[in-house]
Protein backbone atom coordinates (compact mmCIF):
# COMPACT_ATOMS: atom_id res chain seq x y z
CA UNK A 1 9.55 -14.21 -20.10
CA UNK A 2 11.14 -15.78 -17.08
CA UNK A 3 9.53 -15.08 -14.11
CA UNK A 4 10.33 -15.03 -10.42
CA UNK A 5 8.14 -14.92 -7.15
CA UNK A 6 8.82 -13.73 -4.21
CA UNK A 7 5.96 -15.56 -1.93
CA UNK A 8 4.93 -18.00 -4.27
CA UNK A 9 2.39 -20.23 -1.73
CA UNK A 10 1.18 -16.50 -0.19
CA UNK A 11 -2.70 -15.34 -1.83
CA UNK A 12 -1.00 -12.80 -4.32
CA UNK A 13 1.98 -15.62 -5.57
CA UNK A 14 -0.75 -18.57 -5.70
CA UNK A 15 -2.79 -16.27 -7.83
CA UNK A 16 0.16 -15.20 -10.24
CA UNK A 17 0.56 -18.69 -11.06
CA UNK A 18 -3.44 -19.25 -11.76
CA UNK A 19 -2.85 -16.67 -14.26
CA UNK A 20 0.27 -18.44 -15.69
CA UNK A 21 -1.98 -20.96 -16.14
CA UNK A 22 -4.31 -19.45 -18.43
CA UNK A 23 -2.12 -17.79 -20.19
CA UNK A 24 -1.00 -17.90 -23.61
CA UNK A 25 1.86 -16.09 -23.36
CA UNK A 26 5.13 -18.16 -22.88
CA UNK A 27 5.65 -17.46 -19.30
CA UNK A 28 8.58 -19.36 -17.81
CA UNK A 29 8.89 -19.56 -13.58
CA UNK A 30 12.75 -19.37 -12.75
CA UNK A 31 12.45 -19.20 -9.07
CA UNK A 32 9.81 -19.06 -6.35
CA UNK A 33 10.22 -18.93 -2.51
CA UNK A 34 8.13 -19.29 0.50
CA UNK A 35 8.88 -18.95 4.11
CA UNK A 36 6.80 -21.84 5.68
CA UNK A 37 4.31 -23.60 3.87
CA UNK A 38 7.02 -25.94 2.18
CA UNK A 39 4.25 -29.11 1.52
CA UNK A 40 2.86 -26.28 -1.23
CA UNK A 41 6.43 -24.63 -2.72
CA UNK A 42 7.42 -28.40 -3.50
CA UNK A 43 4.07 -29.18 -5.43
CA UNK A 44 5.03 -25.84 -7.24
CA UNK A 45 8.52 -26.61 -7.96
CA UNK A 46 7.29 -29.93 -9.28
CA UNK A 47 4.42 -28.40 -11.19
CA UNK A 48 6.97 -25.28 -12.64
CA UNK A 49 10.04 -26.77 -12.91
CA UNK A 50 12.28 -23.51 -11.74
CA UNK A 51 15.78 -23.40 -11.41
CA UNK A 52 15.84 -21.70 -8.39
CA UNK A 53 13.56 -22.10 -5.10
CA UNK A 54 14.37 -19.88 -1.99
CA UNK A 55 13.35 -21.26 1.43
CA UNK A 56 13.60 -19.24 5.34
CA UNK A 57 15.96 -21.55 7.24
CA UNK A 58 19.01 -23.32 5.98
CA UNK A 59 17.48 -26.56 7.49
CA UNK A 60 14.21 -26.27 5.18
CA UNK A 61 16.58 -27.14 2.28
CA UNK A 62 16.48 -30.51 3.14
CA UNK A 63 13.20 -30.98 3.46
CA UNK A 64 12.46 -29.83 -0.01
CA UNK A 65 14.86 -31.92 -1.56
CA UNK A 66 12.80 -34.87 0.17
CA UNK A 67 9.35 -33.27 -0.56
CA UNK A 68 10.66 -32.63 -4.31
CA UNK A 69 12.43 -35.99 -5.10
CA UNK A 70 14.44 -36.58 -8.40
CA UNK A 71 14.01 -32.84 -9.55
CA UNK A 72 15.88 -31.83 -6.37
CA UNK A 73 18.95 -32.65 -8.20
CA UNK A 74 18.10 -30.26 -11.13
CA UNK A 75 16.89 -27.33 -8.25
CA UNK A 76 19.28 -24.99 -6.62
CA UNK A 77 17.85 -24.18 -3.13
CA UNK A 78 18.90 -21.12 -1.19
CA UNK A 79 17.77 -19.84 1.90
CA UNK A 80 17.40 -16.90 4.20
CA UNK A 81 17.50 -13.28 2.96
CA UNK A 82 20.62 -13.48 1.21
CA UNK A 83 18.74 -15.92 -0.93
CA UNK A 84 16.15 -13.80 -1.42
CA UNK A 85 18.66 -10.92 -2.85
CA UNK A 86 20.53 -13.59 -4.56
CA UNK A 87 17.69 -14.42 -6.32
CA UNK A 88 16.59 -10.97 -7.43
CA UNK A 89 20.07 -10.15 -8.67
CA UNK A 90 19.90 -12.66 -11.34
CA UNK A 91 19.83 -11.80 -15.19
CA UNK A 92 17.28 -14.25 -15.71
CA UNK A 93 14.06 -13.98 -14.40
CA UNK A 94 13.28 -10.56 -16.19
CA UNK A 95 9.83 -10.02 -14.55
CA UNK A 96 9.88 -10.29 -10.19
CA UNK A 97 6.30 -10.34 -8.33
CA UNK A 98 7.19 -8.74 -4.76
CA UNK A 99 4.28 -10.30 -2.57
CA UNK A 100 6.40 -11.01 0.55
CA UNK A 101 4.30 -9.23 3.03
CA UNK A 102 6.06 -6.90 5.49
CA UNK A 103 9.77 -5.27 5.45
CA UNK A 104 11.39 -8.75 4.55
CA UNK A 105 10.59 -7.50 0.58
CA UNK A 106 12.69 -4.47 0.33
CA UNK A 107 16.03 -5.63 -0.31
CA UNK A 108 15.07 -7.54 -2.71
CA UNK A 109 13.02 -5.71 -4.43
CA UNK A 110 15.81 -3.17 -4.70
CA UNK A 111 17.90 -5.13 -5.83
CA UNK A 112 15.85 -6.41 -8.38
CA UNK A 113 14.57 -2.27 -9.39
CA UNK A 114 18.07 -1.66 -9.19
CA UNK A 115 18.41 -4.29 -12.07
CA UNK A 116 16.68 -2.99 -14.06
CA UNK A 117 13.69 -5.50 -13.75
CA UNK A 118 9.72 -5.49 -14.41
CA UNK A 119 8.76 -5.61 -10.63
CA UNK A 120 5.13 -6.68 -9.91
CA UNK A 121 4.70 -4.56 -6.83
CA UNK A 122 1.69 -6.43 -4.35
CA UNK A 123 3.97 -5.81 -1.26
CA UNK A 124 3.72 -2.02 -0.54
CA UNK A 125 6.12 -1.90 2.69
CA UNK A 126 9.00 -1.75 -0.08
CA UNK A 127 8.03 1.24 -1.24
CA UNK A 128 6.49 2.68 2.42
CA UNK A 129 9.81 2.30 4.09
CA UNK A 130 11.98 3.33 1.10
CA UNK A 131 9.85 6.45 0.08
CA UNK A 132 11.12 8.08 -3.54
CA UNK A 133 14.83 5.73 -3.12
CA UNK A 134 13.27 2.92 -4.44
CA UNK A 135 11.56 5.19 -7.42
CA UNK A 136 14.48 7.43 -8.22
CA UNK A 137 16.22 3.66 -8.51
CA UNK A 138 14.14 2.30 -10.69
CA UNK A 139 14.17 5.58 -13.16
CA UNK A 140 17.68 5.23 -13.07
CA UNK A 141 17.88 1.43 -14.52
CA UNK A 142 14.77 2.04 -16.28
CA UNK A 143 13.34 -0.67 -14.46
CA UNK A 144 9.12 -0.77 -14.51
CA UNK A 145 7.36 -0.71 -11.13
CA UNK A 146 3.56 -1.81 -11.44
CA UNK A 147 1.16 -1.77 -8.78
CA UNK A 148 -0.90 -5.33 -8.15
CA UNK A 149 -2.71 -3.57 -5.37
CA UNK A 150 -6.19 -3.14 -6.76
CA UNK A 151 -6.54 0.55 -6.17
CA UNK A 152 -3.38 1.58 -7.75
CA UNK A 153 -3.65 -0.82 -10.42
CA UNK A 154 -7.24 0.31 -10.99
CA UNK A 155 -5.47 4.35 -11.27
CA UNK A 156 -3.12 2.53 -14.08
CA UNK A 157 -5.59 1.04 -15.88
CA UNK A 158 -7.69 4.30 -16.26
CA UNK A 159 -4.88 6.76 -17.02
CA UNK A 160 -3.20 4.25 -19.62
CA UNK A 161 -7.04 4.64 -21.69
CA UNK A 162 -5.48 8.04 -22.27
CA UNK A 163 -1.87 6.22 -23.53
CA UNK A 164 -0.10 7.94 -20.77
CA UNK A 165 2.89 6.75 -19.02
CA UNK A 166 2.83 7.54 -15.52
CA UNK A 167 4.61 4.75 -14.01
CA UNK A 168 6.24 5.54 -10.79
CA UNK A 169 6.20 9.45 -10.10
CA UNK A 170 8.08 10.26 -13.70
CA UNK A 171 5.89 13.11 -14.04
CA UNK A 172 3.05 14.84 -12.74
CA UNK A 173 -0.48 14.05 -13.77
CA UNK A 174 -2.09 16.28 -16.00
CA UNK A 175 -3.21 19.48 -14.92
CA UNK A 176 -7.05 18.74 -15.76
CA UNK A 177 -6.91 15.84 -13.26
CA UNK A 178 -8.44 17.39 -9.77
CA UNK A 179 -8.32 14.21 -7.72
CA UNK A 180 -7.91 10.41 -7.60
CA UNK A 181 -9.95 8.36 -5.10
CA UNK A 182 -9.54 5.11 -3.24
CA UNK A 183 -11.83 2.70 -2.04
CA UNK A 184 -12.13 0.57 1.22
CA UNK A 185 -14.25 -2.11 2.45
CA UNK A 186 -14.38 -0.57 5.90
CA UNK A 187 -12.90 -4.07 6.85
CA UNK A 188 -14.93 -7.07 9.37
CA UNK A 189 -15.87 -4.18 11.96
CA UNK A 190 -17.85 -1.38 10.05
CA UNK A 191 -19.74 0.39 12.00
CA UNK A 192 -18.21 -0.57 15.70
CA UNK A 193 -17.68 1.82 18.04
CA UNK A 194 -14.63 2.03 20.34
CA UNK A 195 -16.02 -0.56 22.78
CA UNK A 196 -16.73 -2.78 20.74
CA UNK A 197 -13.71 -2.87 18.65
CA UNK A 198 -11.48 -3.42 22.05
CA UNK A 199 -13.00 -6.46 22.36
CA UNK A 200 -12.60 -7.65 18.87
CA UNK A 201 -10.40 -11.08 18.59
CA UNK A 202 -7.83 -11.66 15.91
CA UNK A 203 -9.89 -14.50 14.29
CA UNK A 204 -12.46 -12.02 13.88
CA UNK A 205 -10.02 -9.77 12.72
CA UNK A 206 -8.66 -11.76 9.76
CA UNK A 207 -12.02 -12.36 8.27
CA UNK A 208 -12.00 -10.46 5.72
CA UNK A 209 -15.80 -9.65 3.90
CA UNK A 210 -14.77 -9.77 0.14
CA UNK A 211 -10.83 -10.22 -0.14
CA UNK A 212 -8.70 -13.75 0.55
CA UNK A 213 -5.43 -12.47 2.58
CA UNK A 214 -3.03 -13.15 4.72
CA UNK A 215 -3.39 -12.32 8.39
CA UNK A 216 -1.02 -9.21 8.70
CA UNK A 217 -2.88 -7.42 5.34
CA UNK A 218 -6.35 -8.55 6.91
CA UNK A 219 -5.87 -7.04 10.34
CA UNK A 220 -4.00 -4.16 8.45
CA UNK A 221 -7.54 -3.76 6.12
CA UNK A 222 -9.55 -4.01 9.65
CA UNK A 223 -7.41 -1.12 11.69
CA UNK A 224 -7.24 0.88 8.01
CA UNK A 225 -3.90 1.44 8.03
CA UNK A 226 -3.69 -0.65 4.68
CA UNK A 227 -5.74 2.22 3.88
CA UNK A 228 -3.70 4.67 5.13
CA UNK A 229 -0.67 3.04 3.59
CA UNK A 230 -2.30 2.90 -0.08
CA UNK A 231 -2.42 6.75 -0.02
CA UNK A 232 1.00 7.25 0.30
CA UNK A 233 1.85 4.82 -1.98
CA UNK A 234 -0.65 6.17 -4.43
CA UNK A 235 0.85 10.12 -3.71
CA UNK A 236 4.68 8.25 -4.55
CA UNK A 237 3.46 6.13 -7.74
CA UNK A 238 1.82 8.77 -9.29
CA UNK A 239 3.40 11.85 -8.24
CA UNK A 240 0.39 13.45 -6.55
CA UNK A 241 -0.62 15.91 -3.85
CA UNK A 242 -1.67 13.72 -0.70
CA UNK A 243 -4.36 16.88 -0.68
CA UNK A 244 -5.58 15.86 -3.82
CA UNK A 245 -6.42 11.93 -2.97
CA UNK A 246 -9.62 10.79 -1.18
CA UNK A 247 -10.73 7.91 -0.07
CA UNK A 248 -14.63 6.60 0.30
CA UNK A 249 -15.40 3.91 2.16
CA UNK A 250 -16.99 0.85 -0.26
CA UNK A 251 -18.36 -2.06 1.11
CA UNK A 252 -19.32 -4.12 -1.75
CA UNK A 253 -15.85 -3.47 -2.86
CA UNK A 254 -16.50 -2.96 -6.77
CA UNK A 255 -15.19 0.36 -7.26
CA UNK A 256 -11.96 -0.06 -7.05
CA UNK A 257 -10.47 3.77 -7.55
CA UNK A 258 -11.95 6.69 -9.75
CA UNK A 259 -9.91 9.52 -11.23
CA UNK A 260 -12.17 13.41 -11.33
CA UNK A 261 -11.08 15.76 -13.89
CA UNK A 262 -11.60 19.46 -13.37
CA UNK A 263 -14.92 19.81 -15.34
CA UNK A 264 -16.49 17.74 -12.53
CA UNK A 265 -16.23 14.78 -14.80
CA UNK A 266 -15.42 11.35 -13.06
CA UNK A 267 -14.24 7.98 -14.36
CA UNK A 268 -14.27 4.95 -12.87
CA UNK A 269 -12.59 1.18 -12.76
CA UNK A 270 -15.01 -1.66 -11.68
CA UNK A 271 -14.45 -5.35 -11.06
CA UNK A 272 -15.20 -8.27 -9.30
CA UNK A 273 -13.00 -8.60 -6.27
CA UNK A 274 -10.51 -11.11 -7.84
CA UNK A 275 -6.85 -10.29 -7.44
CA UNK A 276 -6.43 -12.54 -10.70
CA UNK A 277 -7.90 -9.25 -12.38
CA UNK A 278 -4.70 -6.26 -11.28
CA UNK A 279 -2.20 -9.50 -11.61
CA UNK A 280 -3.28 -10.16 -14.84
CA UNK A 281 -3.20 -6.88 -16.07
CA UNK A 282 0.10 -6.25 -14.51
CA UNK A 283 1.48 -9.06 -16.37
CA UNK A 284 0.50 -8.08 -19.71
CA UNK A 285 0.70 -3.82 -19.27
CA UNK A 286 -0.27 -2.63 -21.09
CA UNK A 287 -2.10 -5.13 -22.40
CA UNK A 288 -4.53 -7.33 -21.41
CA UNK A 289 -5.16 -11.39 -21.43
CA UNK A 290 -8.94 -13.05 -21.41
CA UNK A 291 -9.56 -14.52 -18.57
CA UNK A 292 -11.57 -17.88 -18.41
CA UNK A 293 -13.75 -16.08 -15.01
CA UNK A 294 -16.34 -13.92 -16.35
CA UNK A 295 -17.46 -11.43 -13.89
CA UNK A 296 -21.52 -11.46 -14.42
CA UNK A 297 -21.84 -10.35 -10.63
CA UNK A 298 -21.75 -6.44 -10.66
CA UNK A 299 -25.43 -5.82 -9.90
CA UNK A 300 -26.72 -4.49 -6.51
CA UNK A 301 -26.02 -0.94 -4.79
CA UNK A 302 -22.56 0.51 -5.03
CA UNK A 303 -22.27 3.04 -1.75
CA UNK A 304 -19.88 5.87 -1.32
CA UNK A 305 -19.12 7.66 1.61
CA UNK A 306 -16.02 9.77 2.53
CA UNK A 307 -13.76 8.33 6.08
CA UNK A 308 -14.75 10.44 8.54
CA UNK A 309 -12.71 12.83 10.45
CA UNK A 310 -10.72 10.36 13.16
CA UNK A 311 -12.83 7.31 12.20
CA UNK A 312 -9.68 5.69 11.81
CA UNK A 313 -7.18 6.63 13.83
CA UNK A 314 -4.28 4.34 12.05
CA UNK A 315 -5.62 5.86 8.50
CA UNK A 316 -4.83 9.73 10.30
CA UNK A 317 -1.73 8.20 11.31
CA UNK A 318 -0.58 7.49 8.10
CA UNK A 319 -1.75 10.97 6.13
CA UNK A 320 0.52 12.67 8.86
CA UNK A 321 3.50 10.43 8.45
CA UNK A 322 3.35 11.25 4.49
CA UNK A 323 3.05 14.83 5.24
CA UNK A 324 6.06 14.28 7.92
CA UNK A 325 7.99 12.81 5.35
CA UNK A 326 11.77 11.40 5.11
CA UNK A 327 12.14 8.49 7.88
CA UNK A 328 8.03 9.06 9.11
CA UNK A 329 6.90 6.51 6.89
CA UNK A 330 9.53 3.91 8.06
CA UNK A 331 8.65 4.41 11.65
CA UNK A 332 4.98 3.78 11.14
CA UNK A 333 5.35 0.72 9.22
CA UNK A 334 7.83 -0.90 11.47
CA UNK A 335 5.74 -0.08 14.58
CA UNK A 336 2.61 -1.16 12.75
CA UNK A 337 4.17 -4.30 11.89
CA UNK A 338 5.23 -5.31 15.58
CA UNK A 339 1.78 -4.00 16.81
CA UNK A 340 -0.17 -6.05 14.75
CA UNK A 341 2.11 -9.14 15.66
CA UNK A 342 1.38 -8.90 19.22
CA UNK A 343 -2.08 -8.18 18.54
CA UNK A 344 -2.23 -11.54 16.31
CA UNK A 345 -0.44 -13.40 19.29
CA UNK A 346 -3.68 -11.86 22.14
CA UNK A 347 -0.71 -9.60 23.75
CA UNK A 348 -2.40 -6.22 22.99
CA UNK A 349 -6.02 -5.09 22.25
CA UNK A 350 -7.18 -4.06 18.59
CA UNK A 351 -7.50 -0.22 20.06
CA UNK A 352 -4.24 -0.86 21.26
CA UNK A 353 -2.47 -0.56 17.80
CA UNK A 354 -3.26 2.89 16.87
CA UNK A 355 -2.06 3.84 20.20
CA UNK A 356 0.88 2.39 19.91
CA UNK A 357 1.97 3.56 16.72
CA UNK A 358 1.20 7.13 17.44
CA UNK A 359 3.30 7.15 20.19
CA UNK A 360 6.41 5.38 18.68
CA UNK A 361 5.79 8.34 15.84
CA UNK A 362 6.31 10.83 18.37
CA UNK A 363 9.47 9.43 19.88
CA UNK A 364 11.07 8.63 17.12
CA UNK A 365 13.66 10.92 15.44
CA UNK A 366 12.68 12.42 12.32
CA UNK A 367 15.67 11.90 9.55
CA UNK A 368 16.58 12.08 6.22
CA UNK A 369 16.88 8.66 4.41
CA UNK A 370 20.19 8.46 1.90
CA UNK A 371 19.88 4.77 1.35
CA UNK A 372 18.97 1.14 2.12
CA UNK A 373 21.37 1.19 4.57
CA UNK A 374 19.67 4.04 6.38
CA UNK A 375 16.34 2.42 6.29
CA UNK A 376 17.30 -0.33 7.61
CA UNK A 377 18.72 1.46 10.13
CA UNK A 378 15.74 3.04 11.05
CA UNK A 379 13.29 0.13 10.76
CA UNK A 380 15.11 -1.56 13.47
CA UNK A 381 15.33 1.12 15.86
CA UNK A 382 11.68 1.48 15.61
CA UNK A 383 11.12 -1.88 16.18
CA UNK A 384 13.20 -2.22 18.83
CA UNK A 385 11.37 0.27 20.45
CA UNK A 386 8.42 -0.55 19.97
CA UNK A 387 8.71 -3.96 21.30
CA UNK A 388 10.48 -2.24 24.47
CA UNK A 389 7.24 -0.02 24.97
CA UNK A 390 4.82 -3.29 24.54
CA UNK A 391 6.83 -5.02 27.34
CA UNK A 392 7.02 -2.32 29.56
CA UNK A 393 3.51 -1.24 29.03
CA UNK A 394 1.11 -3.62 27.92
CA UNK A 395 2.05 -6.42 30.17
């Protein structure tokens, strides 16, 4: 299977190919792209041998061909995010893992859904911003969304021991499932109260206990709104009451997501925090590949607790933009997104996000969303406006 990744050098791509690695299976990489860390995508090209790599600026292209020497003349480099969609539209490369993080994935990722491709989903914002477009796409082509996020992957895993197929909202669960839970760290600042976490730093913030990630998902886990975000993606992926999804907070972060039927009965995925595990699995759905890490580590205390009523403001944020519907769930990623940017550059507080976001939520128009187009649209009016409320307010 040829296989393409969009954010090869990020966490999520860097673990793809470990799994690549191990594999048996006769994986071929066709393209891979990266936005900065170029030193890394030309040790991958080298190492992979694609025929296609995708770089940010036109002026990186260059500097790959140097970094990537004789096979440079075999490689077709494109750039920008027309060589992004390029990419995706191809024939080959049958298989795409979406781990760009932020809105930059959802073109192509549509592209590639609309395709008809096996789309590794690790980037959620694709299917935030897009809502059911990007789902009624891919039932259209026929083209298979799977999660690589560990909570919805976990949810795959145990409703696939029961050989059912419900990829991507094409039917409601059974009727004997009562709820589906997700689990949360609680992020670096468990346990801090509101002082406290307006003093919080962004190195601080990015430290993630248990998971390697990449600075915007790691401040996103710390605020909850990764949190928040996983819920509606959960309620679009499976077709499911937002009502009828919980989430516990998790610290040791081994229970990964638990499905209760209506006798009271609950089952439960556990693993070792290793996104090598959902990639893996992903991969091979619905089958399954040995891994050469065993996980001999699962011993210790396993708490549960329900979030607490406005414990996390950017979590409550998120439930009511999923109950908004249509454009709600565009606005609150694109304002999260520029929030967390200026957090990351010491321009706004930590307790400043929430804030922010809530009141870009309530200015906003609330609209239907037709197409990409429309999203789009709305993503960069939100922005825009958010980054006008920053400078005018948080100077």
């Amino acid at each position: 299977m040829d296989i393409i990744i969009l954010g090869s050098t990020g966490t999520i791509g860097r673990n793809t190919l470990k799994v690549i690695d191990s594999s048996e299976s006769n994986y071929k990489i066709f393209g891979l792209t990266a936005k900065s860390s170029l030193k890394l995508l030309a040790k991958q090209i080298c190492k992979y041998k694609p025929s296609y790599a995708v770089v940010e600026k036109k002026s990186d292209i260059q500097k790959i061909k140097s970094l990537c020497g004789d096979y440079s003349k075999k490689l077709k480099i494109l750039h920008g995010k027309e060589g992004l969609c390029r990419l995706a539209s191809f024939k080959k490369g049958k298989c795409l893992v979406s781990a760009i993080s932020g809105a930059a994935a959802l073109e192509p990722t549509y592209i590639a859904v609309k395709a008809g491709k096996k789309v590794l989903l690790a980037n959620k914002e694709a299917l935030i911003m897009s809502g059911d477009l990007l789902l009624r796409e891919a039932r259209k082509t026929k083209s298979l969304i799977i999660p690589i996020d560990s909570e919805h992957n976990a949810l795959l895993q145990i409703i696939s021991i029961f050989g059912l197929n419900y990829i991507h909202g094409k039917k409601s669960l059974p009727q004997n499932i009562d709820s589906i839970s997700l689990t949360a760290s609680g992020g670096p600042f468990l346990g801090y109260n509101n002082r406290m976490l307006s003093q919080v730093t962004p190195n601080q913030a990015i430290k993630h206990p248990n998971w390697k990630m990449g600075k915007k998902i790691s401040i996103d886990s710390a605020t909850m709104m990764n949190k928040g975000l996983e819920v509606i993606e959960a309620s679009l992926l499976f077709n499911i009451n937002p009502d009828k999804i919980n989430v516990y907070i998790h610290p040791q972060s081994l229970i990964h997501a638990l499905i209760t039927f209506y006798d009271g009965s609950t089952l439960s995925h556990i693993s070792y925090h290793d996104m090598k595990i959902p990639i893996s699995y992903a991969l091979n759905w619905p089958n399954r590949q040995r891994l050469s890490k065993k996980m001999n580590n699962l011993n210790g205390t396993y708490e549960l607790r329900k979030i607490k009523k406005s414990e996390y403001p950017c979590y409550d944020l998120c439930i009511e933009a999923l109950k908004i519907g249509k454009n709600a769930t565009t606005i609150i990623n694109a304002a999260n997104e520029v929030a967390v940017e200026y957090f990351l550059q010491n321009k706004i507080k930590f307790t400043d996000i929430p804030v922010i976001i809530k009141y870009i939520l309530k200015q906003s128009k609330i609209r239907n969303i037709s197409n990409i187009s429309d999203i789009l649209k709305y993503d960069i009016e939100t922005r825009n406006l958010t980054e006008e409320l920053i400078r005018t307010k948080w100077k």
